[in-house]
Protein backbone atom coordinates (compact mmCIF):
# COMPACT_ATOMS: atom_id res chain seq x y z
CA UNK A 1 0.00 0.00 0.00
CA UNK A 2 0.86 3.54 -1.08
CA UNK A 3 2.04 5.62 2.04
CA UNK A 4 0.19 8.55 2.15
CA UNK A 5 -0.47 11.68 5.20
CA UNK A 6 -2.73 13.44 6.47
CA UNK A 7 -3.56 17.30 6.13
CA UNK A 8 -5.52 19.67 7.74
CA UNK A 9 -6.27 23.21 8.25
CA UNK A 10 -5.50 24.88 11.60
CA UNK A 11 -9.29 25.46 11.92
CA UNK A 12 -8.90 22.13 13.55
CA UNK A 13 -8.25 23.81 16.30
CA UNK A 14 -6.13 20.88 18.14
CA UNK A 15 -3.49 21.40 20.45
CA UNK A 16 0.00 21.44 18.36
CA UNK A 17 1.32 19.24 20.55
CA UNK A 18 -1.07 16.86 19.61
CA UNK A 19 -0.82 17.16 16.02
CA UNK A 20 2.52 16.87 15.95
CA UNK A 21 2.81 13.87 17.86
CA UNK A 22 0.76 12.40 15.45
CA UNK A 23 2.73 14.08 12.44
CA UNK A 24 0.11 16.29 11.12
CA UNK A 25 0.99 18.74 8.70
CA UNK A 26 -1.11 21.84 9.33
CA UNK A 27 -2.08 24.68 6.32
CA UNK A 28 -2.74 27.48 8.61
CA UNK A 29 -5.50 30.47 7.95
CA UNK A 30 -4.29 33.74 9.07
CA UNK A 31 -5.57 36.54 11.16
CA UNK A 32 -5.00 40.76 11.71
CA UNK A 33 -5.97 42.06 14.80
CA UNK A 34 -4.04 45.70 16.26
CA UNK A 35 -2.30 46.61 13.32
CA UNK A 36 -0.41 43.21 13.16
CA UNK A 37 -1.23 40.08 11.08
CA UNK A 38 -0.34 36.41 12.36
CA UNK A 39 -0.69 32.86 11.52
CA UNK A 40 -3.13 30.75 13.26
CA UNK A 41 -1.68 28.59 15.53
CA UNK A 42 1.12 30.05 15.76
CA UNK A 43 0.38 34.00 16.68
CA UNK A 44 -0.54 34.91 19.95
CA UNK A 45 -1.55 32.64 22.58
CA UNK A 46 -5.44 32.45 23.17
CA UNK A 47 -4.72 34.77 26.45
CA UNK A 48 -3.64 37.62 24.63
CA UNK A 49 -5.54 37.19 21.58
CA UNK A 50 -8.85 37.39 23.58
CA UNK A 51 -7.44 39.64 26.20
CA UNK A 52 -7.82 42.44 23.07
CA UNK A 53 -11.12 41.08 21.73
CA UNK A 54 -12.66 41.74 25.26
CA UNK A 55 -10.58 45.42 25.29
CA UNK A 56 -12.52 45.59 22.04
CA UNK A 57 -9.90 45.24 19.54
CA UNK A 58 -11.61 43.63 16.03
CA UNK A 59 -9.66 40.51 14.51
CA UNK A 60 -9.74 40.16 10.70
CA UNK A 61 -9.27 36.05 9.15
CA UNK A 62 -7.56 35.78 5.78
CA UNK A 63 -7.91 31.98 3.83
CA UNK A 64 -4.95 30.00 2.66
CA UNK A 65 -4.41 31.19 -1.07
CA UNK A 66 -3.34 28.31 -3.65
CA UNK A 67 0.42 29.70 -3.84
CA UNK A 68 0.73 28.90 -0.02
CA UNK A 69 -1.63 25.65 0.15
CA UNK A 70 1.12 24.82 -2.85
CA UNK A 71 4.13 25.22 -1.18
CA UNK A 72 2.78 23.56 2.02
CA UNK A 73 1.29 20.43 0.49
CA UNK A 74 4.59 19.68 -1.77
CA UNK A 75 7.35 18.52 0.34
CA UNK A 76 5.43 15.24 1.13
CA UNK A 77 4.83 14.55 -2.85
CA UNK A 78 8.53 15.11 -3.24
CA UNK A 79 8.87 12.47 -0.68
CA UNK A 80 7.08 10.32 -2.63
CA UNK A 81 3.81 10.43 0.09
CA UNK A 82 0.41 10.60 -1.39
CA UNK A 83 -1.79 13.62 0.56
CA UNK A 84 -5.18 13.52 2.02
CA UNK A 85 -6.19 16.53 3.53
CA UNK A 86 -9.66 17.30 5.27
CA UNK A 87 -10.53 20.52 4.78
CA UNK A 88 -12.47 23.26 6.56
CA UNK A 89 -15.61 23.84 5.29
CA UNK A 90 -16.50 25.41 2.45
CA UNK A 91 -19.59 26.91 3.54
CA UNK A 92 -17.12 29.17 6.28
CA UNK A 93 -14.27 29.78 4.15
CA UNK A 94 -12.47 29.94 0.36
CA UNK A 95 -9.87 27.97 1.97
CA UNK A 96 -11.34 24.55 0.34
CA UNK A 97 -11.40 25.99 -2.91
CA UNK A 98 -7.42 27.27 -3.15
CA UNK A 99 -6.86 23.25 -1.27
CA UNK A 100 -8.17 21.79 -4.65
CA UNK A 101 -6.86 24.58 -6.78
CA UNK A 102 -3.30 23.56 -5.47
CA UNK A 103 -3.81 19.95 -5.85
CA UNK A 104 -5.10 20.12 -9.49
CA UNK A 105 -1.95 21.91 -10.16
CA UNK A 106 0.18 20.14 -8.07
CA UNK A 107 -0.90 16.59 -9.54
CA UNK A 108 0.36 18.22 -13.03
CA UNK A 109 3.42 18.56 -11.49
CA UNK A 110 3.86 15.20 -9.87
CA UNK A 111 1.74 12.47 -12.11
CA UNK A 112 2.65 9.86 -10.16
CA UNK A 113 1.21 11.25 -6.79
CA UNK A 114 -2.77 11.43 -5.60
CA UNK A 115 -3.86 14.38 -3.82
CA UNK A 116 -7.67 14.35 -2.09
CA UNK A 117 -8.87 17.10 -0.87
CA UNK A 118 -12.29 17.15 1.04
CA UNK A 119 -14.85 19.11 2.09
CA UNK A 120 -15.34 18.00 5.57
CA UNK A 121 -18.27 20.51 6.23
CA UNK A 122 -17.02 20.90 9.78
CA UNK A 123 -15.31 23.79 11.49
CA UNK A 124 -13.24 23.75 14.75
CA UNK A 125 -12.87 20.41 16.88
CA UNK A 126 -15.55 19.18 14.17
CA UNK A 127 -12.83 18.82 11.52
CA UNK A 128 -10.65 17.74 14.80
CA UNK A 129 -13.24 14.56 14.98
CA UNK A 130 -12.80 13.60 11.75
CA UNK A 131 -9.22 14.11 12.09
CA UNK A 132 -8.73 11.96 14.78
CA UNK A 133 -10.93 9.14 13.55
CA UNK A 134 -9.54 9.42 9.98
CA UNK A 135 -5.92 8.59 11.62
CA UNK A 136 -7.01 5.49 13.20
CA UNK A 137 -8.34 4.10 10.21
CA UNK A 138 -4.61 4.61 8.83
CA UNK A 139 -3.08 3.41 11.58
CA UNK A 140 -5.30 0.29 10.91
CA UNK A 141 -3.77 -0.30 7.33
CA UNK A 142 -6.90 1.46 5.62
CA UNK A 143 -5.76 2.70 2.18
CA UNK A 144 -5.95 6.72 1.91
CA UNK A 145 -8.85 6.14 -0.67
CA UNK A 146 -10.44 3.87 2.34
CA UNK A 147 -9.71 6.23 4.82
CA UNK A 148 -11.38 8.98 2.15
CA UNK A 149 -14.00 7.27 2.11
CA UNK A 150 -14.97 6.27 5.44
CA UNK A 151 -14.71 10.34 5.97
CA UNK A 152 -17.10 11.29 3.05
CA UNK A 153 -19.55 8.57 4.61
CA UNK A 154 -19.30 10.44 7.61
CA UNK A 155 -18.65 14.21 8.07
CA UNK A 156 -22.09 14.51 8.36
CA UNK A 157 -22.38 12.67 11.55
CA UNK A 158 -19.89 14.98 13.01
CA UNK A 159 -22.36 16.93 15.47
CA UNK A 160 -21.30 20.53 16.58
CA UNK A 161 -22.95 21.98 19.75
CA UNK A 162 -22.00 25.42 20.61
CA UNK A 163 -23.15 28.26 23.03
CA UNK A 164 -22.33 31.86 22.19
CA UNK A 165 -21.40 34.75 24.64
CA UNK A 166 -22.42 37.45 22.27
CA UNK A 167 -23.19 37.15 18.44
CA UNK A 168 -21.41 40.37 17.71
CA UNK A 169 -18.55 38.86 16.27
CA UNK A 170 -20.25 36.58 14.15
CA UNK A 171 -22.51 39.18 12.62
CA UNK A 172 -19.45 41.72 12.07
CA UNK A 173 -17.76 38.40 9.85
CA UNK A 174 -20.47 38.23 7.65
CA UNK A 175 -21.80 34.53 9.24
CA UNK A 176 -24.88 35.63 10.69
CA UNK A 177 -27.25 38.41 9.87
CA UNK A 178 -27.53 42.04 11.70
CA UNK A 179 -31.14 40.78 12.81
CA UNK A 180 -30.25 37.67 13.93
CA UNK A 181 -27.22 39.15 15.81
CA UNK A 182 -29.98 41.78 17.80
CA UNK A 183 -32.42 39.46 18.86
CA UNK A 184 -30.00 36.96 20.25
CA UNK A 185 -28.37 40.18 22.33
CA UNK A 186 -30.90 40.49 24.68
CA UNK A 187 -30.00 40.59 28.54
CA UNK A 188 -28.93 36.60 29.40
CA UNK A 189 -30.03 35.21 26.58
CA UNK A 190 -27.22 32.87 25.22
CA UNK A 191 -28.06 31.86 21.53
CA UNK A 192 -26.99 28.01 20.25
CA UNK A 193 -25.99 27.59 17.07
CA UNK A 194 -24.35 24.89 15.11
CA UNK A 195 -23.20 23.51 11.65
CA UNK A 196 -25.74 22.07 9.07
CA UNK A 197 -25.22 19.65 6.74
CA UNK A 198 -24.23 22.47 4.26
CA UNK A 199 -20.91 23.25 6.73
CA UNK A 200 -23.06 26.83 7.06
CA UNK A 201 -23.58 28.37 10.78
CA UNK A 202 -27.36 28.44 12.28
CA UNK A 203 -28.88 29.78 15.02
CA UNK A 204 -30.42 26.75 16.48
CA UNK A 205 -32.30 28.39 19.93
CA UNK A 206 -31.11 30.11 22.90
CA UNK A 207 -31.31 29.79 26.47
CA UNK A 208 -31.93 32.00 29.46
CA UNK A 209 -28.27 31.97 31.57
CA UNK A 210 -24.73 30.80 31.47
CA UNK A 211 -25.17 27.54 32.66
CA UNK A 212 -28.45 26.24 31.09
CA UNK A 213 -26.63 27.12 28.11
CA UNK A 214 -23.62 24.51 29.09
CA UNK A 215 -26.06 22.06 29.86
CA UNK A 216 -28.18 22.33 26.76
CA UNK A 217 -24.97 21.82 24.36
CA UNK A 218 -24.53 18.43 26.63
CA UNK A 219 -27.80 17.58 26.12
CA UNK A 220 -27.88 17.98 22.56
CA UNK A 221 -24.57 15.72 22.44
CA UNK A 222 -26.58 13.21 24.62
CA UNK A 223 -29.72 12.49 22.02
CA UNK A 224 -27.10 13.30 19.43
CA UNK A 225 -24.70 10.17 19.99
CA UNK A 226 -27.37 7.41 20.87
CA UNK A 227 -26.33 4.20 19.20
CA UNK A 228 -22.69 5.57 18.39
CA UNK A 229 -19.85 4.28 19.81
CA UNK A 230 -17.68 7.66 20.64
CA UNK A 231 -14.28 7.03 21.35
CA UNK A 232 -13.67 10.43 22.37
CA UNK A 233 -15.85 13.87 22.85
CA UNK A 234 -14.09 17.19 22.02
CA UNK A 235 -15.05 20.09 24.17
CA UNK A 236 -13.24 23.68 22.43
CA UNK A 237 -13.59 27.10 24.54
CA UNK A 238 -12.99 31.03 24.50
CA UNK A 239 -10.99 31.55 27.23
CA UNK A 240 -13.00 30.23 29.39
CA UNK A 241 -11.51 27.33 30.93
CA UNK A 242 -13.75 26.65 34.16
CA UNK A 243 -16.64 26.53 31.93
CA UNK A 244 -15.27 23.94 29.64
CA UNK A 245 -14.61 22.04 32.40
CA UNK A 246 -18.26 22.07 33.48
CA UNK A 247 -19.04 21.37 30.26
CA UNK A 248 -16.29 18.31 30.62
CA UNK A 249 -17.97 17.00 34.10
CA UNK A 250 -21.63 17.00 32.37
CA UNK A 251 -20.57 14.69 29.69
CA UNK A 252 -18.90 11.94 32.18
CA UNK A 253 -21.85 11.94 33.91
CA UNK A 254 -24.56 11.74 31.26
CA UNK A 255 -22.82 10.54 28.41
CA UNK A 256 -20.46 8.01 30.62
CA UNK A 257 -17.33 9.25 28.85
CA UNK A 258 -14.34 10.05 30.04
CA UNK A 259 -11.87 10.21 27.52
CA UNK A 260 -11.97 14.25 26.50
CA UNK A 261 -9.79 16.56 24.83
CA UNK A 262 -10.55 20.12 25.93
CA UNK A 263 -8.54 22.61 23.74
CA UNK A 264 -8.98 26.46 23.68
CA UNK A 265 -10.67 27.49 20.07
CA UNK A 266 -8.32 28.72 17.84
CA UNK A 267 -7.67 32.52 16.74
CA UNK A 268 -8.80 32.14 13.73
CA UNK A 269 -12.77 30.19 14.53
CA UNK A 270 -12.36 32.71 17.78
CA UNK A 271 -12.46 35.50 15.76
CA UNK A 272 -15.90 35.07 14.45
CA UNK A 273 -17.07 33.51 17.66
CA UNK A 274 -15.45 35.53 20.37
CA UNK A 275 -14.55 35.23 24.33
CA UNK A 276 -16.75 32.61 25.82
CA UNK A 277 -17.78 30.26 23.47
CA UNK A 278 -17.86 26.98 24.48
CA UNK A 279 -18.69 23.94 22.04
CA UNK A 280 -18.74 19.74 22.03
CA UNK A 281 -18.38 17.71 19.56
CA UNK A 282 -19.24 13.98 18.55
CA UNK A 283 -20.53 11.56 16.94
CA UNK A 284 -24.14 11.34 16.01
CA UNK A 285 -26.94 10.21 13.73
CA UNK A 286 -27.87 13.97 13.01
CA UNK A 287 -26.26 17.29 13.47
């Protein structure tokens, strides 16, 4: 069998330490916030980037253009390795779009070498899931067109489950409307929203306080995951560790699992979403 590796976007939003031990090449986004532009992942820490969104500071994302994706992607095909790389949705960014531009030119270059690129339809820990369930089917022995396929079978059983601080940010990024954005704001209502099966954001409901919020995203991952087997659940946060591990104690309790990876978002999701988000992730028979 063909040895092949894995890609991904930094909208993963998985510690590097984890994706390195793993050997995970990661095509970051980028981001301007104060004047100064940075790379995902490996800007500012998630203290000081949120320390200046809550000082009000505005963060700006830029996608990966083909050029970069290019020059990122083709040190593995020079080592002979095909690529599979999962993608952050399409719906959220034009990142997918320069991914395949850069393979189609990149497989004219080396004719010998398969490139996949897919739209995984899931942002943040989402495309983490996949991730992480994509590399145990290689570590298995699964082909990469296995392993490709297994994924396209199911991104959309990736379930996202997020609570919002304030919808501010994602209205001034273009992901949600001005409306929307006002009637979530009122005083202690916390809107949920998640991804659909187009990989777009919705506004799914919204609850009255902090923690009925934490508890709803749980209990969405609860009816969410019966009948799946979930190795793992992914919990992602805004600076707002304590919360996450609320969120962390919930799920042992009602979902009976205990192996979690808590991560803060990245700069790049956290600039649309803001200080305070928290999110969980997992398997289930609909987002």
């Amino acid at each position: 069998m063909k040895d092949y590796i894995i890609t991904v976007n930094s909208t993963v939003d998985l510690p590097k330490e984890w994706l390195t031990e793993r050997g995970v090449p990661v095509v970051p986004l980028s981001y301007t916030i104060d004047g100064e532009t940075y790379q995902d992942m490996n800007g500012l820490s998630a203290k000081e980037f949120f320390k200046k969104l809550r000082a009000g500071k505005m963060a700006v994302t830029s996608q990966v253009n083909p050029d970069d994706a290019k020059e990122a992607l083709r040190p593995f095909l020079e080592e002979g390795k095909d690529i599979l790389h999962l993608g952050f949705s399409s719906a959220l960014s034009g990142t997918l779009n320069s991914m395949r531009i850069a393979a189609e030119e990149l497989k004219e270059e080396y004719p010998n070498q398969n490139i996949i690129v897919i739209d995984t339809l899931c942002a943040c820990m989402g495309e983490g899931l996949l991730l992480y369930y994509a590399l145990k089917r290689k570590a298995g022995g699964c082909s990469m067109e296995e392993t490709a396929k297994w994924v396209e079978e199911n991104k959309l059983h990736v379930c996202h489950n997020v609570t919002i601080d304030d919808l501010n940010h994602l209205q001034r990024g273009g992901r949600i409307s001005k409306t929307v954005a006002v009637l979530g704001g009122m005083v202690k209502i916390k809107p949920m929203i998640h991804i659909d099966d187009k990989g777009a954001l919705q506004v799914i409901g919204k609850e009255r306080g902090r923690k009925k919020s934490l508890n709803n995203i749980v209990d969405k991952a609860v009816v969410q995951s019966k009948g799946w087997e979930n190795d793992i659940i992914m919990i992602t946060h805004g600076d707002c560790r304590e919360d996450a591990e609320y969120v962390a104690k919930l799920v042992r309790e009602k979902m009976g699992i205990d192996n979690i990876l808590i991560n803060n978002i990245g700069t790049v999701i956290g600039s649309h979403t803001g200080p305070g988000v928290a999110a969980v992730f997992c398997m289930g028979e609909k987002r």
